[in-house]
N, C-alpha and C. Protein backbone atom coordinates (compact mmCIF):
# COMPACT_ATOMS: atom_id res chain seq x y z
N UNK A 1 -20.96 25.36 -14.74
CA UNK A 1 -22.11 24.52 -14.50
C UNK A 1 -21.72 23.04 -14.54
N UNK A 2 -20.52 22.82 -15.46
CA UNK A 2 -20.08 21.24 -15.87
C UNK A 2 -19.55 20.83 -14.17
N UNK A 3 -18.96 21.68 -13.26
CA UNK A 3 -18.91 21.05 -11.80
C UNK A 3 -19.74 21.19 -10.68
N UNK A 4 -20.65 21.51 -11.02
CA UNK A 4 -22.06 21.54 -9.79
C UNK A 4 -22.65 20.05 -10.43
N UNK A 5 -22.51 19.95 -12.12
CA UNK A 5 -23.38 18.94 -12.45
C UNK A 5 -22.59 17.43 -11.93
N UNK A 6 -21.24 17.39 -11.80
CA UNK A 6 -20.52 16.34 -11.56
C UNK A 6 -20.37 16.19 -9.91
N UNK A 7 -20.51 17.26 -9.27
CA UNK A 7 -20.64 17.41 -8.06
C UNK A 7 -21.79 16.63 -7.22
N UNK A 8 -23.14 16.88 -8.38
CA UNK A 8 -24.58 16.49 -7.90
C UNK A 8 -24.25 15.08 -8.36
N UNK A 9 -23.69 14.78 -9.18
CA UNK A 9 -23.82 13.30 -9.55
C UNK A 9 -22.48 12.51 -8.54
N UNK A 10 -21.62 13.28 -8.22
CA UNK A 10 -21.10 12.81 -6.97
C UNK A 10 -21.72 12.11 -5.45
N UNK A 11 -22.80 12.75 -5.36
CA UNK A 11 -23.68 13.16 -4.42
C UNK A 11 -24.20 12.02 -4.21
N UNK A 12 -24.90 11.93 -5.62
CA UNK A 12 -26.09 10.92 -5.80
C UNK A 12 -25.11 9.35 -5.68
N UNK A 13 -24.46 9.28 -5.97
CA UNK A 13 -23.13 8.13 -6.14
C UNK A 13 -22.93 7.48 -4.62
N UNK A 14 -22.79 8.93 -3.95
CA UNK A 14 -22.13 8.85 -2.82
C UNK A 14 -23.84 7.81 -1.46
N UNK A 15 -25.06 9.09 -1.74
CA UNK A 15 -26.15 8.25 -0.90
C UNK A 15 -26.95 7.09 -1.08
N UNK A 16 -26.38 6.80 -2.38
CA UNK A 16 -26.30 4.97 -3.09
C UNK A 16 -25.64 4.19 -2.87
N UNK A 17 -24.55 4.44 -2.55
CA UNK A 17 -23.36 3.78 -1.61
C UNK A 17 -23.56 3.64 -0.31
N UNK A 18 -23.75 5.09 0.31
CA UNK A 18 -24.36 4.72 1.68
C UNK A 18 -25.64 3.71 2.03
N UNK A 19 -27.04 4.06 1.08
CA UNK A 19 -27.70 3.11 1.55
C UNK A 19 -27.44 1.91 0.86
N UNK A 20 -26.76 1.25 0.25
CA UNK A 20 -26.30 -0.24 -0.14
C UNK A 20 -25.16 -0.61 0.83
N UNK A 21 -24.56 0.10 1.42
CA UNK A 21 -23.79 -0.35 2.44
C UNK A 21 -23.91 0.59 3.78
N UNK A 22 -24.99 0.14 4.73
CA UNK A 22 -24.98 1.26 5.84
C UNK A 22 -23.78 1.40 6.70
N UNK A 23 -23.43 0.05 6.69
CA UNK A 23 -21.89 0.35 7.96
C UNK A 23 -20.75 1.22 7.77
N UNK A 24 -20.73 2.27 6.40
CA UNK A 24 -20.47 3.09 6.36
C UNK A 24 -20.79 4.24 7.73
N UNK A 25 -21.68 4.50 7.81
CA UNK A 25 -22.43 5.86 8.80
C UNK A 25 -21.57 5.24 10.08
N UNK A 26 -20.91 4.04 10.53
CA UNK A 26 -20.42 3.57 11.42
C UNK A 26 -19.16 4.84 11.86
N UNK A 27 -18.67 4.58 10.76
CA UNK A 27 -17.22 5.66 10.19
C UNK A 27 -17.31 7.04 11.74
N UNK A 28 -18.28 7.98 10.98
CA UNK A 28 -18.86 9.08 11.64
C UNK A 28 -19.20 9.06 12.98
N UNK A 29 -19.93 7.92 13.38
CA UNK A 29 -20.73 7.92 14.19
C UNK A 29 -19.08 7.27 15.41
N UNK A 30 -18.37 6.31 15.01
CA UNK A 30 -17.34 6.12 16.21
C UNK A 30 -16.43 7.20 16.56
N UNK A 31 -16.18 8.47 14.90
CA UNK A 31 -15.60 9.22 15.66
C UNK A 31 -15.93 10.38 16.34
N UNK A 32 -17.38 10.94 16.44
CA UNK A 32 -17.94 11.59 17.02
C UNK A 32 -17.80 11.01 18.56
N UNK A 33 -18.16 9.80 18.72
CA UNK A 33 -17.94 9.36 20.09
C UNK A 33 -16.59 9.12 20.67
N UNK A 34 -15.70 8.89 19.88
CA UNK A 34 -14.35 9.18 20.18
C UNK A 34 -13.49 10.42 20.69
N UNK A 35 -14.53 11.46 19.94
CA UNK A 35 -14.08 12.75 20.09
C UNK A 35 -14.70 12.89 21.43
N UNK A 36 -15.64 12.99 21.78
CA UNK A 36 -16.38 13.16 22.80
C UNK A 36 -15.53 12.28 24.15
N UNK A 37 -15.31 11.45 23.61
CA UNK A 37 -13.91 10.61 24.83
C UNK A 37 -12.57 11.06 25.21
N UNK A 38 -12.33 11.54 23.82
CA UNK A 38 -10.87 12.14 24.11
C UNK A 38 -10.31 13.72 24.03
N UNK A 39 -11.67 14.13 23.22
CA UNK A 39 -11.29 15.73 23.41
C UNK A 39 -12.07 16.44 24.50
N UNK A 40 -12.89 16.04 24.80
CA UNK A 40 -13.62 16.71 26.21
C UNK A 40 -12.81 16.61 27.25
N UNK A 41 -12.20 15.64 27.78
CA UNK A 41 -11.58 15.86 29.04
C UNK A 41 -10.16 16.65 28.21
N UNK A 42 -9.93 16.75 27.78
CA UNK A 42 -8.79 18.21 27.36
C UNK A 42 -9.03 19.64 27.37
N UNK A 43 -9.84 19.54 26.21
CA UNK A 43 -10.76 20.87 26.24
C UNK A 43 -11.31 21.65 27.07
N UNK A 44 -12.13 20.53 27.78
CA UNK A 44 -12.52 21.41 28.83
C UNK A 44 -12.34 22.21 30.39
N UNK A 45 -11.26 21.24 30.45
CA UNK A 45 -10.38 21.98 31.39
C UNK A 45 -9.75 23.23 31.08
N UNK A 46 -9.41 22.86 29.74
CA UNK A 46 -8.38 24.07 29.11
C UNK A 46 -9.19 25.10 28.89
N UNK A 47 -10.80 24.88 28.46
CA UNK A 47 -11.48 26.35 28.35
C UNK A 47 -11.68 26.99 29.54
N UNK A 48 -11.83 26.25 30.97
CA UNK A 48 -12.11 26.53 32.57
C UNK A 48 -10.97 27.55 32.86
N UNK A 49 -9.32 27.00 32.38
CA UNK A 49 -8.32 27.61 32.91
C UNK A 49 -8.33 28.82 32.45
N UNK A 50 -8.64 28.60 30.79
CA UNK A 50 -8.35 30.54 30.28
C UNK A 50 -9.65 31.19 30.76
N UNK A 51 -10.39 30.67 30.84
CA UNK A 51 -11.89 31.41 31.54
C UNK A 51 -11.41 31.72 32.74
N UNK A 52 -10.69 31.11 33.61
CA UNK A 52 -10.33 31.72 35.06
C UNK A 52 -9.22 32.40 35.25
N UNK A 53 -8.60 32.65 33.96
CA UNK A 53 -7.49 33.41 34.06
C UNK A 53 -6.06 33.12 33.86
N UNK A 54 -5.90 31.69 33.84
CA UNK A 54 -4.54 30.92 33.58
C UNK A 54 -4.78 30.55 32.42
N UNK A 55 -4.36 31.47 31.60
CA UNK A 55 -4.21 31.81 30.15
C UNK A 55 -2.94 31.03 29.35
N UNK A 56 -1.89 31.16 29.91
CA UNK A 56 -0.68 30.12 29.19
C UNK A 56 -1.32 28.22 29.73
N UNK A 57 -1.67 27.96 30.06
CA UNK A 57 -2.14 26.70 30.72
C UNK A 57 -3.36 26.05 29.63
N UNK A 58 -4.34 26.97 29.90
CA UNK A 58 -5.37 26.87 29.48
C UNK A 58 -5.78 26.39 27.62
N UNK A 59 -4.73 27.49 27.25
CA UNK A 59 -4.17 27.63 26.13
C UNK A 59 -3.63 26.52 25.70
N UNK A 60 -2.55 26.19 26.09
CA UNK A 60 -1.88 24.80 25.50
C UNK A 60 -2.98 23.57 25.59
N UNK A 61 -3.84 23.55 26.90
CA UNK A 61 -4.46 22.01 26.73
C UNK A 61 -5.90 22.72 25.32
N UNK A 62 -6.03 23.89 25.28
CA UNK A 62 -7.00 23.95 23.88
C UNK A 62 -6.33 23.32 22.64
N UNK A 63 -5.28 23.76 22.82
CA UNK A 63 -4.44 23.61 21.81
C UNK A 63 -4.42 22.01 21.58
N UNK A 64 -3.73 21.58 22.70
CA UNK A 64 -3.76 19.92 22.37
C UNK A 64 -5.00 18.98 22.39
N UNK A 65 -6.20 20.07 22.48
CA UNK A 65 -7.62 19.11 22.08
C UNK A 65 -7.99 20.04 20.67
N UNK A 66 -7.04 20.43 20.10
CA UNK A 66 -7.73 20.67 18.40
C UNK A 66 -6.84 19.88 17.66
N UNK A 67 -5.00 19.71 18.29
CA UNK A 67 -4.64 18.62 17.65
C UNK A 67 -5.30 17.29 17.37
N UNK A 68 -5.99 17.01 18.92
CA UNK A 68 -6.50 15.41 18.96
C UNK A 68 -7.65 15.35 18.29
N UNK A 69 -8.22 16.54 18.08
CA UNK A 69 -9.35 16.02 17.60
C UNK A 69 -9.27 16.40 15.70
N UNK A 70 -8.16 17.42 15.16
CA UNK A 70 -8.05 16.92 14.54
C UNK A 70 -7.48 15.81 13.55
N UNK A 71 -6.38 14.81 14.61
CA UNK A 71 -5.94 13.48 13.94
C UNK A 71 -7.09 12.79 14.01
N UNK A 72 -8.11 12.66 14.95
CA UNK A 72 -9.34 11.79 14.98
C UNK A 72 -10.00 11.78 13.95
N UNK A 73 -10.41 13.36 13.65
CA UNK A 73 -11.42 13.34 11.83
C UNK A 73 -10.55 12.86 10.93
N UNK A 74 -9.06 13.11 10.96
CA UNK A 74 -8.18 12.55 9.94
C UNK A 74 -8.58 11.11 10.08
N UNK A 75 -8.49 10.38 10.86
CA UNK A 75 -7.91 9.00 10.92
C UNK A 75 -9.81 8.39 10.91
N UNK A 76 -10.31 8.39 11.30
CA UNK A 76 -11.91 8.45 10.71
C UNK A 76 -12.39 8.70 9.05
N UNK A 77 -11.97 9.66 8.84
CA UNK A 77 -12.15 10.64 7.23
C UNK A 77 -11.37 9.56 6.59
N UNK A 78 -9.94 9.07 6.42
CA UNK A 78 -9.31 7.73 6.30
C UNK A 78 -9.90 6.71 6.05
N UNK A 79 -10.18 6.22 6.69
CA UNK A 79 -10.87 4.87 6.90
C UNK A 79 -12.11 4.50 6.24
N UNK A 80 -13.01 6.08 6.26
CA UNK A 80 -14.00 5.69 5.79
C UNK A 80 -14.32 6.39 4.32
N UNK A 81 -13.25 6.92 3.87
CA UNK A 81 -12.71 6.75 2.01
C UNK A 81 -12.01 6.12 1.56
N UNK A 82 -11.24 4.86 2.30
CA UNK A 82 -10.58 3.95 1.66
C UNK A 82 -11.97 2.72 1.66
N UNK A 83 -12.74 2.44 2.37
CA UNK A 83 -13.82 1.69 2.98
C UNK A 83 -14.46 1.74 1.41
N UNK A 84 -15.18 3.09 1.21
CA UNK A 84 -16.10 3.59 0.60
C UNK A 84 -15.63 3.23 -0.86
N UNK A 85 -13.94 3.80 -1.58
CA UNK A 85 -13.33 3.68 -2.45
C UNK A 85 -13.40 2.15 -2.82
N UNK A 86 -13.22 1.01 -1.87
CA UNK A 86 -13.45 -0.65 -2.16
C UNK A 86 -14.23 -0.69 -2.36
N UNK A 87 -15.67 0.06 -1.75
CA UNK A 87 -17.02 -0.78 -1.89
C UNK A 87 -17.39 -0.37 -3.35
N UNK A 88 -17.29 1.28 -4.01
CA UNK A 88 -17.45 1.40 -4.91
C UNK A 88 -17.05 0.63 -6.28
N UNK A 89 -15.64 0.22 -6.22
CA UNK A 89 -14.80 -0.54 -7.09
C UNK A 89 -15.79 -2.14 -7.26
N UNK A 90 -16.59 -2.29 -6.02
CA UNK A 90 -16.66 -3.60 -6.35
C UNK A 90 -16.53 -4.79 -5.63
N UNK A 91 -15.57 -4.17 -4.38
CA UNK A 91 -14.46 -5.20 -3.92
C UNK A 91 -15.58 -5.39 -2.61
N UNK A 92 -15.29 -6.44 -1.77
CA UNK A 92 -15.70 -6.22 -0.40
C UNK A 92 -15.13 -5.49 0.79
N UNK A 93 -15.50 -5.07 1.49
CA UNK A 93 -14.61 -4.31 2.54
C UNK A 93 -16.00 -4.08 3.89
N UNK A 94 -14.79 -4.15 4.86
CA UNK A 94 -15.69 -3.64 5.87
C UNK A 94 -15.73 -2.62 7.01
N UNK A 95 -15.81 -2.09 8.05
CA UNK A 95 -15.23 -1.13 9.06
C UNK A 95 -13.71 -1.70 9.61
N UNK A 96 -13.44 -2.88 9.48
CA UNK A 96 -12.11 -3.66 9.89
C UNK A 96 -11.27 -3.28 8.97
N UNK A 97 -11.39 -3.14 7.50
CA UNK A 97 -10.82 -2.68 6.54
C UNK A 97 -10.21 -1.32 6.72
N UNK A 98 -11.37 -0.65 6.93
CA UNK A 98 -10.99 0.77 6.66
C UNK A 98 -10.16 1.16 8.10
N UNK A 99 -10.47 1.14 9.22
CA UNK A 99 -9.32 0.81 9.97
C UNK A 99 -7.83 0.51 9.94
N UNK A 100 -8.21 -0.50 9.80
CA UNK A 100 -6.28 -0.71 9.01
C UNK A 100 -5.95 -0.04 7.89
N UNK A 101 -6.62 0.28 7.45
CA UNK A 101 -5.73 1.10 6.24
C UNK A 101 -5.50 2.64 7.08
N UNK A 102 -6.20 2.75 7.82
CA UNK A 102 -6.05 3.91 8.59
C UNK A 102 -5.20 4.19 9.48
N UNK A 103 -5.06 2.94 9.84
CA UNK A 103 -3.89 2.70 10.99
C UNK A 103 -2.49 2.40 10.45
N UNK A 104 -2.45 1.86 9.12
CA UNK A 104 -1.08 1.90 8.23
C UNK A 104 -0.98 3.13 7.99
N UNK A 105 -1.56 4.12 7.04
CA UNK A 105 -1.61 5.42 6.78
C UNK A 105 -1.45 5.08 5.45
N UNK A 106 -1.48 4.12 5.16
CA UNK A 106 -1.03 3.80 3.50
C UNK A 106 -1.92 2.58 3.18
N UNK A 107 -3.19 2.78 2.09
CA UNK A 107 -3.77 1.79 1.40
C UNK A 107 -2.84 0.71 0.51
N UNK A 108 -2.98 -0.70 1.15
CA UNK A 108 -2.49 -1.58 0.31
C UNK A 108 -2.45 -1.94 -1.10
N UNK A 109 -1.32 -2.36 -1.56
CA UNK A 109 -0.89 -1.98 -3.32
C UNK A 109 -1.46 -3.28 -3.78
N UNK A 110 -2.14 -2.77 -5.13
CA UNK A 110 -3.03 -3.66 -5.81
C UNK A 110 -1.83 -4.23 -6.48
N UNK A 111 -2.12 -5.23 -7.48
CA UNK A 111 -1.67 -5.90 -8.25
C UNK A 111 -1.66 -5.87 -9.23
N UNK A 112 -1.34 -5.19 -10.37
CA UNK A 112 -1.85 -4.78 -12.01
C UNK A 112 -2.21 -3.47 -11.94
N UNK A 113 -2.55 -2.44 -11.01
CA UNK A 113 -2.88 -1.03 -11.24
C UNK A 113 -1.75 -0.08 -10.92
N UNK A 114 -1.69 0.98 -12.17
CA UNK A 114 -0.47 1.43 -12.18
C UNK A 114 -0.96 3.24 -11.42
């Protein structure tokens, strides 16, 4: 019960954060449209080909629209828990923030925290 209760208070943490800082929902919302940019024209060819029968073809471009789309939630999911992690602490941060830290792959080293 002690992790449903820390879970719910996770929760509550988490849609207090969101509404004190909405440009969070930004996070979600660019990579849904991102996905929609870059995995549709993959995908859907690739589902046409194995649907019509060119099965080795078809296959690989599925394949390379679950890769892309899943570095996209990665690199999104990124950005917008390093974002979230500053705002909580205190610090300022913004969608430019979480970006670059996303795009380094590595959050920048504080000064005094071990």
């Amino acid at each position: 019960m002690s992790q449903f209760r820390r879970g719910w208070a996770l929760s509550g943490a988490s849609w207090r954060a969101l509404r004190a800082h909405r440009n969070l929902v930004l996070f979600p919302l660019y990579g849904g449209i991102t996905l929609l940019i870059v995995v549709a024209p993959v995908a859907g060819p690739g589902a046409w080909l194995a649907d019509r029968g060119d099965t080795v073809p078809g296959v690989l471009l599925i394949a390379a629209s679950i890769y892309l789309a899943a570095f996209i939630t990665t690199f999104f999911g990124v950005g917008l828990a390093a974002t979230a992690d500053r705002l909580l602490r205190g610090e300022g941060a913004g969608i430019g923030y979480g970006f670059g830290v996303a795009g380094r792959g590595s959050a920048p080293s504080r000064a005094g925290r071990s």
